[in-house]
PDB file of N, CA and C in Angstrom:
ATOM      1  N   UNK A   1     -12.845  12.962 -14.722  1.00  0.00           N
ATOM      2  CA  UNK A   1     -12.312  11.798 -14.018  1.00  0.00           C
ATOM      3  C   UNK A   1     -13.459  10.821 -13.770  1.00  0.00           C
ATOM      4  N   UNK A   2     -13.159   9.722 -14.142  1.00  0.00           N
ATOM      5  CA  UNK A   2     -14.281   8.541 -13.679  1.00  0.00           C
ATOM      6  C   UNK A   2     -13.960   8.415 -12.372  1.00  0.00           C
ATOM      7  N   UNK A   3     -15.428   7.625 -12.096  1.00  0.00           N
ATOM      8  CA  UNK A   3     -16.219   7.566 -10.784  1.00  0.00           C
ATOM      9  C   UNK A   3     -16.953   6.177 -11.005  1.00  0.00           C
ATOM     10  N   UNK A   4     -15.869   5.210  -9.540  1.00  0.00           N
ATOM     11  CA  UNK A   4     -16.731   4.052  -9.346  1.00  0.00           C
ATOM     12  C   UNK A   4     -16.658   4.043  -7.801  1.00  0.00           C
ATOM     13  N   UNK A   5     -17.815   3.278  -7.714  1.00  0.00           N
ATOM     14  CA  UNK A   5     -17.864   3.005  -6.216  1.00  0.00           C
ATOM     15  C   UNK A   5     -17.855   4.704  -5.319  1.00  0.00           C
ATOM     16  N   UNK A   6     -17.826   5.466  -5.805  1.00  0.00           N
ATOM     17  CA  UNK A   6     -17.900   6.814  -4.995  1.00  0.00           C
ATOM     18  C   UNK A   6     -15.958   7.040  -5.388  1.00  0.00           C
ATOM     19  N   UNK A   7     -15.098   6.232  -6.016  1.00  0.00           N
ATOM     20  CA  UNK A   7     -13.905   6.691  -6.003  1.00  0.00           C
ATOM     21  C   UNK A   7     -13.130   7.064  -7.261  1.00  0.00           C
ATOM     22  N   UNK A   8     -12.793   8.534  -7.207  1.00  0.00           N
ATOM     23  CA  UNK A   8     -11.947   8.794  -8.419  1.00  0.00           C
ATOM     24  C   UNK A   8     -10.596   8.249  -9.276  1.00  0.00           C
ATOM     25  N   UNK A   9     -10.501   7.613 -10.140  1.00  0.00           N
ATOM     26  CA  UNK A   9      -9.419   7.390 -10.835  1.00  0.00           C
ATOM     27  C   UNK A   9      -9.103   8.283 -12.568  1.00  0.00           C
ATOM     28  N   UNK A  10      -8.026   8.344 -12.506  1.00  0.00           N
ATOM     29  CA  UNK A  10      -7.812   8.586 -13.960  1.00  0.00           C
ATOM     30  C   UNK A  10      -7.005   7.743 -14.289  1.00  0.00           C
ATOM     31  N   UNK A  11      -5.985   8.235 -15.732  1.00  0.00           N
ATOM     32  CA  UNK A  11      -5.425   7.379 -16.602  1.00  0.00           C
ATOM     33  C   UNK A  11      -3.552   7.116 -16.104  1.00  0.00           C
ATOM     34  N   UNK A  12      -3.741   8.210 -14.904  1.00  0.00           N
ATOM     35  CA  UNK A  12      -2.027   8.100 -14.174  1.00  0.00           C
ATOM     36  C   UNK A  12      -2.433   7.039 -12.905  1.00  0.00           C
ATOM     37  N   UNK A  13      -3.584   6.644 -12.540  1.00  0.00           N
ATOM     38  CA  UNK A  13      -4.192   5.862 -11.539  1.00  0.00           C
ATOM     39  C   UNK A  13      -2.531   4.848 -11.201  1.00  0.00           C
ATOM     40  N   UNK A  14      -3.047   4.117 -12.145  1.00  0.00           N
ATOM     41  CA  UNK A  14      -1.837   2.781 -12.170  1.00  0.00           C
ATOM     42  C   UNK A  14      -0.222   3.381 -12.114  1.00  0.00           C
ATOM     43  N   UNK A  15      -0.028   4.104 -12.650  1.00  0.00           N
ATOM     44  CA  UNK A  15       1.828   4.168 -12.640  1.00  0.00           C
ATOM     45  C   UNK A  15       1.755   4.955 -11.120  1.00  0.00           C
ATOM     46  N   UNK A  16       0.926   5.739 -10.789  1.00  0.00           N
ATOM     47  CA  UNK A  16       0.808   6.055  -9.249  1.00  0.00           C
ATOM     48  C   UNK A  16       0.848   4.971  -8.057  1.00  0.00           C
ATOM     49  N   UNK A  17       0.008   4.039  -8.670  1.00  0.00           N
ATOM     50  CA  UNK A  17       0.355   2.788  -7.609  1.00  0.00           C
ATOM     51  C   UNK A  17       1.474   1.924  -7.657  1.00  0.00           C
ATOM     52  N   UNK A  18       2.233   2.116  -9.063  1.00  0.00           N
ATOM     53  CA  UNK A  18       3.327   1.265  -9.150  1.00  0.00           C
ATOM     54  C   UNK A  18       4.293   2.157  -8.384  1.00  0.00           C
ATOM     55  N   UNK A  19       3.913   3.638  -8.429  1.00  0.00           N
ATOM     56  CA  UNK A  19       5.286   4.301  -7.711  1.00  0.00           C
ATOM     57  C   UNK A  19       4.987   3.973  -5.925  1.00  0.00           C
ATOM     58  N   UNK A  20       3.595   4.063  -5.849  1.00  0.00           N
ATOM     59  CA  UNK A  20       3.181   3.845  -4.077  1.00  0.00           C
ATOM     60  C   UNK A  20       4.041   2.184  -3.918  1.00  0.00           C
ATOM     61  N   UNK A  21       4.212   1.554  -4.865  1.00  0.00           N
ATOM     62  CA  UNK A  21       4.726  -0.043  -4.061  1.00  0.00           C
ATOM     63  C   UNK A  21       6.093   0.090  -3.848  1.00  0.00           C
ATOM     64  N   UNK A  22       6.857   1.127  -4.951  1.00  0.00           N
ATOM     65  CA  UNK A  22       8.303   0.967  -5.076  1.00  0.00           C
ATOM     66  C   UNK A  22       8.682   2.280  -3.478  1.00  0.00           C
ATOM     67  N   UNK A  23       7.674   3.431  -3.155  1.00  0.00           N
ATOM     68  CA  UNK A  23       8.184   3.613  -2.415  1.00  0.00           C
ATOM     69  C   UNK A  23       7.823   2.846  -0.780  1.00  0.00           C
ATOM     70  N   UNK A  24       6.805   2.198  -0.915  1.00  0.00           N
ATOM     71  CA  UNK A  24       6.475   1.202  -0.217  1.00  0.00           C
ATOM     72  C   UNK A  24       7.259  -0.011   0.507  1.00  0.00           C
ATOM     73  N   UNK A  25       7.900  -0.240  -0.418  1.00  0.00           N
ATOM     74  CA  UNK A  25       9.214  -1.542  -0.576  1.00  0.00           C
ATOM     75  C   UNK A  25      10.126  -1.015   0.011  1.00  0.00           C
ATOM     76  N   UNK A  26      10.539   0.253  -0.397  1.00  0.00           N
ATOM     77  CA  UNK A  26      11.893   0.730   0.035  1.00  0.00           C
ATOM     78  C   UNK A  26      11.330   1.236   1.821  1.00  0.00           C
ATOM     79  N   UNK A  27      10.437   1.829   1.981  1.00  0.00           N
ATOM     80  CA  UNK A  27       9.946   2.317   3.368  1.00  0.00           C
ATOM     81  C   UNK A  27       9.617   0.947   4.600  1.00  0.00           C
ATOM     82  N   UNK A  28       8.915   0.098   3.998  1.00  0.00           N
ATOM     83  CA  UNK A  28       9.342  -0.914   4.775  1.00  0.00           C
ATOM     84  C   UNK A  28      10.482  -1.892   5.209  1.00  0.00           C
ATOM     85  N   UNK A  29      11.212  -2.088   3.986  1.00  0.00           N
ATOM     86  CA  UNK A  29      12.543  -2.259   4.338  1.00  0.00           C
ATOM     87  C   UNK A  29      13.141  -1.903   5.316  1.00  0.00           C
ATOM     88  N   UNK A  30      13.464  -0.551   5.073  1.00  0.00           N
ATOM     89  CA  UNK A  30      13.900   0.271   6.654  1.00  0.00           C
ATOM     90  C   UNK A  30      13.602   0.217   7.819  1.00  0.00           C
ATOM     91  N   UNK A  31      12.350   0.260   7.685  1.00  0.00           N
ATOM     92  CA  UNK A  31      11.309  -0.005   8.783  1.00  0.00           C
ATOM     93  C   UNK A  31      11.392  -1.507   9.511  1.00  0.00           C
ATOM     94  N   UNK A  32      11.409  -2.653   8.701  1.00  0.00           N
ATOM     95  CA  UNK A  32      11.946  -3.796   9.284  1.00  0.00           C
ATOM     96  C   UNK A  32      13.164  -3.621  10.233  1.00  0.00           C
ATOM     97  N   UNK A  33      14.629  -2.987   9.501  1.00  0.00           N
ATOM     98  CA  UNK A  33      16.106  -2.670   9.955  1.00  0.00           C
ATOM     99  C   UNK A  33      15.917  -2.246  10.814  1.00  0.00           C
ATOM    100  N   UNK A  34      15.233  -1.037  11.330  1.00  0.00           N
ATOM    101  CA  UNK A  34      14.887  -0.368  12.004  1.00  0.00           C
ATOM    102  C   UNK A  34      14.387  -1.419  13.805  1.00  0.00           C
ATOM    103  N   UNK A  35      13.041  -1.792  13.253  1.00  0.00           N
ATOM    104  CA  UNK A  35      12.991  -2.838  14.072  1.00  0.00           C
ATOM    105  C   UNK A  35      13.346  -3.665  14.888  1.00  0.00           C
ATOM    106  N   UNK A  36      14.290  -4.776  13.892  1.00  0.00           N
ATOM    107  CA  UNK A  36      15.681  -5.447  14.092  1.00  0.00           C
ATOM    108  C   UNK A  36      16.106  -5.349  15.448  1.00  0.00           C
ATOM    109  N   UNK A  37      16.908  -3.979  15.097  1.00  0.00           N
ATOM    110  CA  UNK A  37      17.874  -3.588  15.589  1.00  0.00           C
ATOM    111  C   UNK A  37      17.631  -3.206  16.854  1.00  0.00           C
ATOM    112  N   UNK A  38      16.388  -2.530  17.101  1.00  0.00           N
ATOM    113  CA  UNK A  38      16.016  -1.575  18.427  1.00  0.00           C
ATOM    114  C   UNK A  38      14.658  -2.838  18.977  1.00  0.00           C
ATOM    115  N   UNK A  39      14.769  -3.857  19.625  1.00  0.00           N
ATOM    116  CA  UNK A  39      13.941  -4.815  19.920  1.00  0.00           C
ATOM    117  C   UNK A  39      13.037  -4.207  21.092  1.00  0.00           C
ATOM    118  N   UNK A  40      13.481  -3.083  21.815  1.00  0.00           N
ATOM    119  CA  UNK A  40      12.832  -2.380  23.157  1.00  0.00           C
ATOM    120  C   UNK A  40      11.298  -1.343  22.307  1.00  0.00           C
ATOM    121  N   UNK A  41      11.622  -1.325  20.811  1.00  0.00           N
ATOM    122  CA  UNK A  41      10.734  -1.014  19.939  1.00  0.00           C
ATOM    123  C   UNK A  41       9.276  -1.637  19.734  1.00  0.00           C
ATOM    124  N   UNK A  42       7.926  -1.148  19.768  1.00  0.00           N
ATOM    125  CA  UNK A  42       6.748  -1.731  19.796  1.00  0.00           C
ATOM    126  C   UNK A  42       7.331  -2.231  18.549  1.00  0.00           C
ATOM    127  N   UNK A  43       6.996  -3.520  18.178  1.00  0.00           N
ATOM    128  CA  UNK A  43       7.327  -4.599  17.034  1.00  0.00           C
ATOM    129  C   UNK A  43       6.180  -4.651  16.095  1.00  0.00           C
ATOM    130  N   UNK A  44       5.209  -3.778  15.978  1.00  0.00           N
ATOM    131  CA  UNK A  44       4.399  -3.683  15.383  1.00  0.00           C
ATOM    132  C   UNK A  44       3.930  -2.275  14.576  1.00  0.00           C
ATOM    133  N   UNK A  45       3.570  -2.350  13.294  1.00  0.00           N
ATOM    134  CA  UNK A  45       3.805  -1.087  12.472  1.00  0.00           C
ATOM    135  C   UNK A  45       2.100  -0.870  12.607  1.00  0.00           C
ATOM    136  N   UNK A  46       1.608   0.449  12.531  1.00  0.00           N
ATOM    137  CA  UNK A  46       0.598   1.153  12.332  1.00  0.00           C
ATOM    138  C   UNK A  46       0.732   2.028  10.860  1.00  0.00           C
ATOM    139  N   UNK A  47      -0.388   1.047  10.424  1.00  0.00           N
ATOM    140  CA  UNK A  47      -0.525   2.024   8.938  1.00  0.00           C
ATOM    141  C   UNK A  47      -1.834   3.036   8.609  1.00  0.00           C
ATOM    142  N   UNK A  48      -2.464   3.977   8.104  1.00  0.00           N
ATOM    143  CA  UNK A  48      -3.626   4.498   7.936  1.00  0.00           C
ATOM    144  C   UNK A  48      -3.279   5.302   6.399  1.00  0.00           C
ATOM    145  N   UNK A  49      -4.166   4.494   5.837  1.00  0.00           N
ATOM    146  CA  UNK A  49      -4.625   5.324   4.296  1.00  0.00           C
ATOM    147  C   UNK A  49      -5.411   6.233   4.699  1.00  0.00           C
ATOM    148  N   UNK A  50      -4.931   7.326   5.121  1.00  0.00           N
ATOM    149  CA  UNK A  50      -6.750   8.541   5.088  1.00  0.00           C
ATOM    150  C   UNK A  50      -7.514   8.474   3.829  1.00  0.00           C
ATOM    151  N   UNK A  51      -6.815   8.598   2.783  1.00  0.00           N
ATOM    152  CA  UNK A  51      -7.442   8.746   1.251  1.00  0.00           C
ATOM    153  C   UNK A  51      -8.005   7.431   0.101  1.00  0.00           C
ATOM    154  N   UNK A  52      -7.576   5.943   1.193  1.00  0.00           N
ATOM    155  CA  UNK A  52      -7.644   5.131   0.342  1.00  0.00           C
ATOM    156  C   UNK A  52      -9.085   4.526  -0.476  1.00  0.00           C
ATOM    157  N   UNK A  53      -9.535   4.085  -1.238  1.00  0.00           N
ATOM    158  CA  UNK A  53     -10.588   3.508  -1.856  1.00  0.00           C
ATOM    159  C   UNK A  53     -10.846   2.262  -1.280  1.00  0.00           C
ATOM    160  N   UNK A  54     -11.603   1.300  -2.343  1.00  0.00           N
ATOM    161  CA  UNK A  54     -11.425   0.217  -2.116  1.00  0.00           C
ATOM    162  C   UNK A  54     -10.396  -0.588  -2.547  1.00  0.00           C
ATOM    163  N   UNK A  55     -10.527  -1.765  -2.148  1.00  0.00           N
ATOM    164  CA  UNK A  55      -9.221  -2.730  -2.092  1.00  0.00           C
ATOM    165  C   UNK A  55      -8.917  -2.755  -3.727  1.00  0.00           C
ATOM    166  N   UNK A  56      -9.658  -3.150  -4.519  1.00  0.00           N
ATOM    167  CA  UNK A  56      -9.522  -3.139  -5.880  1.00  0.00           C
ATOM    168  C   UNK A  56     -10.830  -2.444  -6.340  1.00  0.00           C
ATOM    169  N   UNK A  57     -10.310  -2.155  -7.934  1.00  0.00           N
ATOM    170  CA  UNK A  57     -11.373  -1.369  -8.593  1.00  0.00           C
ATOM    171  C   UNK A  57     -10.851  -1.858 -10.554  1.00  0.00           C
ATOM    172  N   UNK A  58     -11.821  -1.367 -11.336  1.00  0.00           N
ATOM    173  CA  UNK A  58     -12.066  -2.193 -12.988  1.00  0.00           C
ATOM    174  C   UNK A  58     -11.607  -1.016 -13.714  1.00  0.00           C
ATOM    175  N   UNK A  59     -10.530  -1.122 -14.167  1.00  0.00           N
ATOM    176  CA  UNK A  59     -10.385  -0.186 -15.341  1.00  0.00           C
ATOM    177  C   UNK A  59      -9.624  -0.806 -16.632  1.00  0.00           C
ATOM    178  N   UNK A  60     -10.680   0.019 -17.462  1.00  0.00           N
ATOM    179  CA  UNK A  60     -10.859  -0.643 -18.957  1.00  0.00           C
ATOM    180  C   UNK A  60     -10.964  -2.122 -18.834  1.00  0.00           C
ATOM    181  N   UNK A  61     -12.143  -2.307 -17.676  1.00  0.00           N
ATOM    182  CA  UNK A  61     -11.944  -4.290 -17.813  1.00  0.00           C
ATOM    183  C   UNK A  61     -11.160  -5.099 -17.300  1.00  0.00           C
ATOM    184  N   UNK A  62      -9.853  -4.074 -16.587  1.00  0.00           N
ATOM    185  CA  UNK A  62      -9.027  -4.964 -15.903  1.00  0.00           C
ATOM    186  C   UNK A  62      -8.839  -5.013 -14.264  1.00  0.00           C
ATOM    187  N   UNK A  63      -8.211  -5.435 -13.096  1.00  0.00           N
ATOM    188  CA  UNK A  63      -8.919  -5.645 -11.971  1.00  0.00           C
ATOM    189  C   UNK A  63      -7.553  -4.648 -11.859  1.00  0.00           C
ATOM    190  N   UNK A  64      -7.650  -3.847 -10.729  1.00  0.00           N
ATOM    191  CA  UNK A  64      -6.383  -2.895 -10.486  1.00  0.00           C
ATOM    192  C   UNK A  64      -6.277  -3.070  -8.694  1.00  0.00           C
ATOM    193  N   UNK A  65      -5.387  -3.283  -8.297  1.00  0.00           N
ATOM    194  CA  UNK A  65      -5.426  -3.132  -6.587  1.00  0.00           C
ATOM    195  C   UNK A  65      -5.065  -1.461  -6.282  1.00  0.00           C
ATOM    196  N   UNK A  66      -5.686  -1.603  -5.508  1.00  0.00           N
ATOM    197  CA  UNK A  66      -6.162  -0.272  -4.901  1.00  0.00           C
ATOM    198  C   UNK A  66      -4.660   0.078  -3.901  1.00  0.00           C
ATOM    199  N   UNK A  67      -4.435   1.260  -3.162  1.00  0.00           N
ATOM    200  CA  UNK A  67      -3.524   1.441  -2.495  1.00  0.00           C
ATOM    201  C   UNK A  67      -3.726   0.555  -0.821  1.00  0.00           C
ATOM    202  N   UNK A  68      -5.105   0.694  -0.536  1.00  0.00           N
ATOM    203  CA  UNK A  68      -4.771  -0.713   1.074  1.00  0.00           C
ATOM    204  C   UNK A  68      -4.053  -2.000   0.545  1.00  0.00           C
ATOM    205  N   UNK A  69      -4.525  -2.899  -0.933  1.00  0.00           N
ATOM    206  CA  UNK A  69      -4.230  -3.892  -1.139  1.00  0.00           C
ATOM    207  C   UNK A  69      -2.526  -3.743  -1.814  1.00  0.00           C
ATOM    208  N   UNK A  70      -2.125  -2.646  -2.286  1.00  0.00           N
ATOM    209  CA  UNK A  70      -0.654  -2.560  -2.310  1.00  0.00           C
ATOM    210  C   UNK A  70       0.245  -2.465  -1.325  1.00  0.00           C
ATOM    211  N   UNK A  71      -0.356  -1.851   0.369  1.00  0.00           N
ATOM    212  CA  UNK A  71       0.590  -2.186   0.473  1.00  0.00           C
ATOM    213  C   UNK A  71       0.446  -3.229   1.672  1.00  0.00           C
ATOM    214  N   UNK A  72      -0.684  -4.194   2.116  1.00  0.00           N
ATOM    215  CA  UNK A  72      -1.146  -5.460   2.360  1.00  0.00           C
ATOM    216  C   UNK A  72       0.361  -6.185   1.440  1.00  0.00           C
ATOM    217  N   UNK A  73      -0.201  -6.072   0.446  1.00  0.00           N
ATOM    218  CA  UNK A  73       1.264  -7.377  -0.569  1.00  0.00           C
ATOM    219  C   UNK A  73       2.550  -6.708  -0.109  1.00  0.00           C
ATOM    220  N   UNK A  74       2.555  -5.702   0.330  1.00  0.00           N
ATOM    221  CA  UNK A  74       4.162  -5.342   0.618  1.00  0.00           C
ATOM    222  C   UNK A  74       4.021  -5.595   1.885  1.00  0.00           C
ATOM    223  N   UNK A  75       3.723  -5.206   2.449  1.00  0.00           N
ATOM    224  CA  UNK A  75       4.259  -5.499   4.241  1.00  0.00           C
ATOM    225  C   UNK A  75       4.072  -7.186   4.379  1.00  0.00           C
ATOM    226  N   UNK A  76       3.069  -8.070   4.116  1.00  0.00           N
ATOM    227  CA  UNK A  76       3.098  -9.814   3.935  1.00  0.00           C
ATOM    228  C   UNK A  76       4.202 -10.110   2.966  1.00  0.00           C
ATOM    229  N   UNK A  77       4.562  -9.453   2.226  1.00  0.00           N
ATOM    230  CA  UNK A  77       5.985 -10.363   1.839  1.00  0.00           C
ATOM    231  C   UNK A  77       7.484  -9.645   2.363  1.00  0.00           C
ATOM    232  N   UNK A  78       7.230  -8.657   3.115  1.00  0.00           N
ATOM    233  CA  UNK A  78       8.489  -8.548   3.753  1.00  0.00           C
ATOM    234  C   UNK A  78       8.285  -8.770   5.238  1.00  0.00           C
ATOM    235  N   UNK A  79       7.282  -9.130   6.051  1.00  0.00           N
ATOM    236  CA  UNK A  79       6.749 -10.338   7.192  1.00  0.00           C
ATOM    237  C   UNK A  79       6.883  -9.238   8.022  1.00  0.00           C
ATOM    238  N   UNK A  80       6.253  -7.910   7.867  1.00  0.00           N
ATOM    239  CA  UNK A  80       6.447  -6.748   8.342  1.00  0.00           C
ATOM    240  C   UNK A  80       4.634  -6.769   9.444  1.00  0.00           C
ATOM    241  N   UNK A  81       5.176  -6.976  10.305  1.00  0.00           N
ATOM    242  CA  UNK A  81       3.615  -7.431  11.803  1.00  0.00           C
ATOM    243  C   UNK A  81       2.989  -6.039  11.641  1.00  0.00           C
ATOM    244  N   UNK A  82       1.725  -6.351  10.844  1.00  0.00           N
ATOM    245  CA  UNK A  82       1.262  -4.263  10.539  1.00  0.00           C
ATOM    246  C   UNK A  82      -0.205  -4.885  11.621  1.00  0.00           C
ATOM    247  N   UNK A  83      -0.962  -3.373  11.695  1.00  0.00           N
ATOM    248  CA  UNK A  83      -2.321  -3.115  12.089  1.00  0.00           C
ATOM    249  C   UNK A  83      -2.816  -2.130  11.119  1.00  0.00           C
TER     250      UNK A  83
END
C-alpha cells in the first residue's frame, strides 16, 4: 500500500469515498428531518473522523478529497450547522 503524507491508500481508496458520500448524503438527510422536526434538539451536528487523513491527497497525478473534505461538501450543501 502506498504511503503519502504518513497516510495509507490503495487502488479501492476512491470507490470507498464515493461509497462514504452516498452513505453520507443519505445520513445527513435524516439527520436534517430529524432536526426539523424535534427543534428542543441541540441544532447542531458533531462529527469526528478518528481515522481521517488529510483533506486531499495525489493519486496517479490526480487530486482526490480525502474523507474530512467529503463530508465538509456534504453537510455545506445540505446546510447541515456541523462542528
Amino acid at each position: 500500500m502506498p504511503v503519502q503524507k504518513g497516510v495509507g491508500y490503495g487502488p479501492w481508496t476512491p470507490l470507498k469515498l464515493d461509497h462514504l458520500r452516498a452513505i453520507l448524503e443519505m445520513h445527513v438527510s435524516i439527520t436534517n428531518a430529524v432536526l426539523r422536526k424535534n427543534p428542543f434538539y441541540v441544532q447542531e451536528y458533531h462529527f469526528i473522523d478518528a481515522t481521517a487523513g488529510p483533506g486531499t491527497y495525489r493519486v496517479s497525478g490526480e487530486e482526490v478529497q480525502g474523507s474530512p473534505i467529503v463530508f465538509l461538501s456534504v453537510a455545506e450543501g445540505q446546510q447541515l450547522t456541523y462542528r
